[in-house]
N, C-alpha and C. Protein backbone atom coordinates (compact mmCIF):
# COMPACT_ATOMS: atom_id res chain seq x y z
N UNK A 1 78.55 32.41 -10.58
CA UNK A 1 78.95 32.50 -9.20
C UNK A 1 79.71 33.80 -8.99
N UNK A 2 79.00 34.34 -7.50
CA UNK A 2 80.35 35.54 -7.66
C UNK A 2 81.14 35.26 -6.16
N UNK A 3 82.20 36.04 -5.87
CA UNK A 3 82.82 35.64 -4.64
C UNK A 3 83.16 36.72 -4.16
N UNK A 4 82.80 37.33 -2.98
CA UNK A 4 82.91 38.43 -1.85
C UNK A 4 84.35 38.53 -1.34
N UNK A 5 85.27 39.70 -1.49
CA UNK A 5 86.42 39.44 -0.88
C UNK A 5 86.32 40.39 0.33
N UNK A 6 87.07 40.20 1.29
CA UNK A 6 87.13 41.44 2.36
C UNK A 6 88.71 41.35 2.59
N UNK A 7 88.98 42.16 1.86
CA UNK A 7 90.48 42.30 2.13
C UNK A 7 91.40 43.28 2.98
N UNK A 8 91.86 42.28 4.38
CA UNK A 8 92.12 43.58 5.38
C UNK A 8 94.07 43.86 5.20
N UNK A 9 94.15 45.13 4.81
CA UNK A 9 95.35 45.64 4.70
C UNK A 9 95.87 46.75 6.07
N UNK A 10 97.12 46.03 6.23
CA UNK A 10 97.71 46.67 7.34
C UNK A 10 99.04 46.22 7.91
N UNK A 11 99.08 46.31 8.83
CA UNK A 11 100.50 46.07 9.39
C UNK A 11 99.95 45.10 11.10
N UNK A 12 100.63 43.57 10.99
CA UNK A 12 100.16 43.35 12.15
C UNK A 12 101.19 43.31 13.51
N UNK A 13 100.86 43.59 14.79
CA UNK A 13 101.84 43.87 15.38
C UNK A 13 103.26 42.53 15.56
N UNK A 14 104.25 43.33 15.60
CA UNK A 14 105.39 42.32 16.00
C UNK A 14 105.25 41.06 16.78
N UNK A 15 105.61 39.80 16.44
CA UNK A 15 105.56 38.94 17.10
C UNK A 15 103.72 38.36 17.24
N UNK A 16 102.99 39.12 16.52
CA UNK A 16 101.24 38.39 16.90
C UNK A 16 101.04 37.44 15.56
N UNK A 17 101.78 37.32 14.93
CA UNK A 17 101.17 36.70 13.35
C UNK A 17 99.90 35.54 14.08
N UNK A 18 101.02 34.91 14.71
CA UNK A 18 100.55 33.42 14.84
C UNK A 18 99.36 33.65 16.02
N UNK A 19 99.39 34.58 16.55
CA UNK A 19 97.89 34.71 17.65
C UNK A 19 96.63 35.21 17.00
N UNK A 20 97.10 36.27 15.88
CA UNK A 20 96.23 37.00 14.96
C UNK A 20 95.87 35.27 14.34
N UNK A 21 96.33 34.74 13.92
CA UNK A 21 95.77 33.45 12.77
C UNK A 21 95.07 32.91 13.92
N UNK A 22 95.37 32.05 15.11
CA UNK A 22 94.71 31.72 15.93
C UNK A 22 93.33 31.88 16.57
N UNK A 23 93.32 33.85 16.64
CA UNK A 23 92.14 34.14 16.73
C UNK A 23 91.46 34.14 15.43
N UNK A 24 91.35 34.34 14.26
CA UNK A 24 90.98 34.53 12.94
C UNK A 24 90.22 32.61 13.19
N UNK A 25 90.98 32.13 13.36
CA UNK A 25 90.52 30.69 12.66
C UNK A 25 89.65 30.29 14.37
N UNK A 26 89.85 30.79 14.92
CA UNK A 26 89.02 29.91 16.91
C UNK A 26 87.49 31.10 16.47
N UNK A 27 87.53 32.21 16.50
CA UNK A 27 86.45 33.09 16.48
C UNK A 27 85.71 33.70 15.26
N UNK A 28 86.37 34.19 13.99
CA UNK A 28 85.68 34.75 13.04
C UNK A 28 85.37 33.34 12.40
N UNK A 29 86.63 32.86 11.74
CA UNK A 29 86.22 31.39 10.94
C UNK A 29 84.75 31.17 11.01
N UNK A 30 84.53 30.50 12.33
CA UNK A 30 83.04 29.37 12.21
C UNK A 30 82.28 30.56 12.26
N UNK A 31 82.14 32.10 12.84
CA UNK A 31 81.26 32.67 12.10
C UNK A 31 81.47 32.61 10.80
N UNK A 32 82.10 32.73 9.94
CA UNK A 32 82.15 33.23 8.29
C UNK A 32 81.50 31.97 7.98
N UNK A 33 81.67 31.06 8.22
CA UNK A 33 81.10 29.72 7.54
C UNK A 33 79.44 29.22 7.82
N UNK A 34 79.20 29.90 8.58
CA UNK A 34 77.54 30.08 8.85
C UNK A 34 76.78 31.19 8.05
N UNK A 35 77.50 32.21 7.48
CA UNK A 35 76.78 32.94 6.73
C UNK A 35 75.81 32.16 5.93
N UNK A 36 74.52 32.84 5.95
CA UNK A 36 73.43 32.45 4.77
C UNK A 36 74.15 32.06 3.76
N UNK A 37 73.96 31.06 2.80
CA UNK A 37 73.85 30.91 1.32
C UNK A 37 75.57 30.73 0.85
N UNK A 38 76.20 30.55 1.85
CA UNK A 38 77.59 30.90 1.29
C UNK A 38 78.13 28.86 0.95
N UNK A 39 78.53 29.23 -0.25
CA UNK A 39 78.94 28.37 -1.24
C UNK A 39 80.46 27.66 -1.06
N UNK A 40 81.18 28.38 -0.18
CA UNK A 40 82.50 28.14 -0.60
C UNK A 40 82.79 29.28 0.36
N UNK A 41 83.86 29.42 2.03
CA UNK A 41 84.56 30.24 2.54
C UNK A 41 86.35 30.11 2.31
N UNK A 42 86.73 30.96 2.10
CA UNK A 42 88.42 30.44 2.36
C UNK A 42 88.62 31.57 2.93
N UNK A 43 89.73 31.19 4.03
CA UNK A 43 90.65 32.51 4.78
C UNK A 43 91.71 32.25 4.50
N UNK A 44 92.29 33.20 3.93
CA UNK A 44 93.83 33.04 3.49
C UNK A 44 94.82 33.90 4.33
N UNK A 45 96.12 33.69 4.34
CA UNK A 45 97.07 34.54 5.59
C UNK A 45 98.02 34.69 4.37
N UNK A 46 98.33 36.03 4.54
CA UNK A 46 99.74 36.66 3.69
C UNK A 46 100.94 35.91 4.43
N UNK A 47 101.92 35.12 3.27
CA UNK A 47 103.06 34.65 3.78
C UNK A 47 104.17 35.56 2.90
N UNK A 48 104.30 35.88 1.34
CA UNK A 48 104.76 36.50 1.02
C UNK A 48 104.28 38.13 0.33
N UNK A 49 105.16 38.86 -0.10
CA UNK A 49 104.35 40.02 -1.37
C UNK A 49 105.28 41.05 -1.54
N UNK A 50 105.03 41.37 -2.20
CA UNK A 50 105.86 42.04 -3.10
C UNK A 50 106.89 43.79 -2.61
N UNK A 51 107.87 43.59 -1.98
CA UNK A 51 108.73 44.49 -1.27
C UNK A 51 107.66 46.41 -1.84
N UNK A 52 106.92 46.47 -2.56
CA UNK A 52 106.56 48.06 -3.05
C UNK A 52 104.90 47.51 -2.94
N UNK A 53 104.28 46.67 -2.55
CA UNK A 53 103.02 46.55 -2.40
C UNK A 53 102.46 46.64 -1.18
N UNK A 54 101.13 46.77 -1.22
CA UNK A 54 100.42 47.24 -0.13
C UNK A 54 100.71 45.49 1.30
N UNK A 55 100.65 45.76 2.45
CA UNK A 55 100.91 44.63 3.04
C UNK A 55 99.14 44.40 3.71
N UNK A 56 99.18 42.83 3.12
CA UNK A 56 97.63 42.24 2.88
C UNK A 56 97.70 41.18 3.79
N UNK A 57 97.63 40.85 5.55
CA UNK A 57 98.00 39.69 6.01
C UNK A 57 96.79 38.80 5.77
N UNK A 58 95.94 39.36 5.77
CA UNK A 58 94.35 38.33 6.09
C UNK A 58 93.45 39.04 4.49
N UNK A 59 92.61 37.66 4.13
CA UNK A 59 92.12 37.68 3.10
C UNK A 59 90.95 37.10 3.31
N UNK A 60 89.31 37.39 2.90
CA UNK A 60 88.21 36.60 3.39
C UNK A 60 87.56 36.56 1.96
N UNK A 61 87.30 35.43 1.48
CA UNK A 61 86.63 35.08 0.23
C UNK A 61 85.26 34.10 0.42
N UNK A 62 84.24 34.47 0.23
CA UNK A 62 82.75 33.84 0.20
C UNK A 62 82.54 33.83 -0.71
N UNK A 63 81.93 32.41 -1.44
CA UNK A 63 81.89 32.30 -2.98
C UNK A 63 80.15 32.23 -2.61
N UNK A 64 79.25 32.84 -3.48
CA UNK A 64 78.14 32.61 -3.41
C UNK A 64 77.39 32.42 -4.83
N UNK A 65 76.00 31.59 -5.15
CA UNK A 65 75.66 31.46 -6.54
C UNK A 65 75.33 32.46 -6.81
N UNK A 66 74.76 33.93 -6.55
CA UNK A 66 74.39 35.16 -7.58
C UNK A 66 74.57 36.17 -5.96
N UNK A 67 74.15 37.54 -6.97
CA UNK A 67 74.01 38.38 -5.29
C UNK A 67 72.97 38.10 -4.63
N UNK A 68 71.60 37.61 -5.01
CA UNK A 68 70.62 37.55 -4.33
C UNK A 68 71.12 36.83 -2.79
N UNK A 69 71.79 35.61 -3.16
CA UNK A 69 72.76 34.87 -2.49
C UNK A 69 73.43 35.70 -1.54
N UNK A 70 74.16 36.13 -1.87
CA UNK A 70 75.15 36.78 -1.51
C UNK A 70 74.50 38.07 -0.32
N UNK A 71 73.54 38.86 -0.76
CA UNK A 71 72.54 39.75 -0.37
C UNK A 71 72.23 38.90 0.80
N UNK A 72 71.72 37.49 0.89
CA UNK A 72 71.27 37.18 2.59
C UNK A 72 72.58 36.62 3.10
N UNK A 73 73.24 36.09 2.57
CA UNK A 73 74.75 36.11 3.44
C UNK A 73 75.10 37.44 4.03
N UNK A 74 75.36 38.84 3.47
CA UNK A 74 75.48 39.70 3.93
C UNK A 74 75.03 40.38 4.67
N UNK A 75 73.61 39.73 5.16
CA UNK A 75 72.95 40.43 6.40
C UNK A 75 72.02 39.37 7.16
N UNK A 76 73.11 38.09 7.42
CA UNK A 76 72.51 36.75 8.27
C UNK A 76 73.34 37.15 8.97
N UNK A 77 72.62 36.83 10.92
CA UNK A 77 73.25 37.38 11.71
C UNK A 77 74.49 36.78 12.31
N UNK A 78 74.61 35.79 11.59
CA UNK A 78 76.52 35.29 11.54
C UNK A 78 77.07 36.27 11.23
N UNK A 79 76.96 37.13 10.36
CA UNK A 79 77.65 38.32 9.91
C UNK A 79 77.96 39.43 10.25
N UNK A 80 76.41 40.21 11.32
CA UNK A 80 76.60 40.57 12.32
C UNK A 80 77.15 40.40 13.68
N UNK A 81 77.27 39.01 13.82
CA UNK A 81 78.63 38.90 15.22
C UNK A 81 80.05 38.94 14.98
N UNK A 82 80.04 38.42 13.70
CA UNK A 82 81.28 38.57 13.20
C UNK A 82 82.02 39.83 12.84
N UNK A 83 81.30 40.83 12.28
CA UNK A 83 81.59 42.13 12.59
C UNK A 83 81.67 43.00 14.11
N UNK A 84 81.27 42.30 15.05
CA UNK A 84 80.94 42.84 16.34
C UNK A 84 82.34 42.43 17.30
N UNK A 85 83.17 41.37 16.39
CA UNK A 85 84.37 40.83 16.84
C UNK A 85 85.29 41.90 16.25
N UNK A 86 85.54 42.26 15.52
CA UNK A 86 86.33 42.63 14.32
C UNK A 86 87.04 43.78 15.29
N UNK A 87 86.49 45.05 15.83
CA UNK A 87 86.93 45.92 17.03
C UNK A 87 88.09 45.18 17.58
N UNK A 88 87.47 43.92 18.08
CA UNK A 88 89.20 43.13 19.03
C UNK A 88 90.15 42.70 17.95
N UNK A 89 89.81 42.37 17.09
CA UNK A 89 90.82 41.91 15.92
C UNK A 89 91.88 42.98 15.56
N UNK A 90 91.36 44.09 15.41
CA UNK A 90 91.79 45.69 14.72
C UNK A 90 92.84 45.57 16.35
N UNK A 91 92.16 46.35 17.30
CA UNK A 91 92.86 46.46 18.31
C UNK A 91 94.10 45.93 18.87
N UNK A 92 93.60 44.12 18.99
CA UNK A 92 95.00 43.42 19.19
C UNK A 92 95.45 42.96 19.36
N UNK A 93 95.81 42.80 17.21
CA UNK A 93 96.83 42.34 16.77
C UNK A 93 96.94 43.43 15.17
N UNK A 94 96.55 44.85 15.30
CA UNK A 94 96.77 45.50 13.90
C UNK A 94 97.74 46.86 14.73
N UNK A 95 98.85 46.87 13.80
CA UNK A 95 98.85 48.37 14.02
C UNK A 95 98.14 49.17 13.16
N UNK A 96 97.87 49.61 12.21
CA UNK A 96 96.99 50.15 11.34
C UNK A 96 96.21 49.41 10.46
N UNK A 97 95.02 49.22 10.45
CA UNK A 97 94.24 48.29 9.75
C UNK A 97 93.19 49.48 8.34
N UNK A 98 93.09 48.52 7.68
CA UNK A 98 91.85 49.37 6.83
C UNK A 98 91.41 47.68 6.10
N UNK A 99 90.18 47.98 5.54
CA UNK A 99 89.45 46.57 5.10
C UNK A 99 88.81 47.27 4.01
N UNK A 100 88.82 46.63 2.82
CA UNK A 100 88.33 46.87 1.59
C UNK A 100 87.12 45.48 1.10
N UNK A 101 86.14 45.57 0.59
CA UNK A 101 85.37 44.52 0.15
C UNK A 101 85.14 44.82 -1.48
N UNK A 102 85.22 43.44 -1.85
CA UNK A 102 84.73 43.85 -3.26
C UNK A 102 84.41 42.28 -3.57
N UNK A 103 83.57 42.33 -5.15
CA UNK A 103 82.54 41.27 -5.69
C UNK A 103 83.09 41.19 -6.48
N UNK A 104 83.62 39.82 -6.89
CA UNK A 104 84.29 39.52 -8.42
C UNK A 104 82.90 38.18 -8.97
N UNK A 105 83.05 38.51 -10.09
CA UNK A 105 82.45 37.40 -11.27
C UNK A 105 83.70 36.04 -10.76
N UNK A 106 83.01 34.96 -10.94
CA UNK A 106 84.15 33.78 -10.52
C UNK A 106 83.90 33.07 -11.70
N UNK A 107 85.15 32.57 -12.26
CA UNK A 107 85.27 31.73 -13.57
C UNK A 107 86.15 30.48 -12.86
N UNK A 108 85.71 29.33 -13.11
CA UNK A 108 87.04 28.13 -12.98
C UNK A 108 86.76 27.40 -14.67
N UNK A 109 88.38 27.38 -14.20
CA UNK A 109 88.86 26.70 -15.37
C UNK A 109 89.77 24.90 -14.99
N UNK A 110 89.09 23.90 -15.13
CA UNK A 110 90.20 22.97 -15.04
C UNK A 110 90.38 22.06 -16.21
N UNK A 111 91.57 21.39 -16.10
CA UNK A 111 91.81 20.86 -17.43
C UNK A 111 91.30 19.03 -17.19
């Protein structure tokens, strides 16, 4: 399994946390969860981190079974509206936004 992160780093404006989560979970959410092939979505919200680290409020993780997987999640057109939102997201509730994606190998371990 691998799992897609899109990790948006920035600063969100004063006083929006809770409108930024609001919109995140009313508008992108049920897109992210329609993506093709996707196995597993979680959206996570920065509550704490580390006073010298980068500030990470929003976190998007799609677990998918291989890239092939992953490959039609990334271009089912859930994905495309959901990016077509993202402009109002940046706008406002970011003061400076940047978004990084990356593919990790996924291992679970339980006892």
């Amino acid at each position: 399994m691998i799992t897609r992160y899109a990790i948006f780093s920035g600063s969100v404006k004063p006083g929006l946390d809770a409108e930024m989560r609001s919109f995140v979970n009313e508008k992108l959410t049920p897109l992210w969860r329609k993506f093709a092939c996707a196995e597993e979505v979680r959206v996570l919200f920065g509550v704490e981190q580390d006073a010298d680290g980068p500030n990470i409020p929003l976190i998007l993780a799609i677990t998918y079974a291989d890239h092939a997987a992953m490959e039609k999640g990334v271009n089912s057109p859930a994905r495309h509206e959901a990016k077509d939102i993202l402009p109002e997201l940046y706008d406002r509730y970011f003061d400076k936004m940047n978004l990084w994606h990356y593919v990790m190998d996924r291992e679970r371990y339980t006892d």
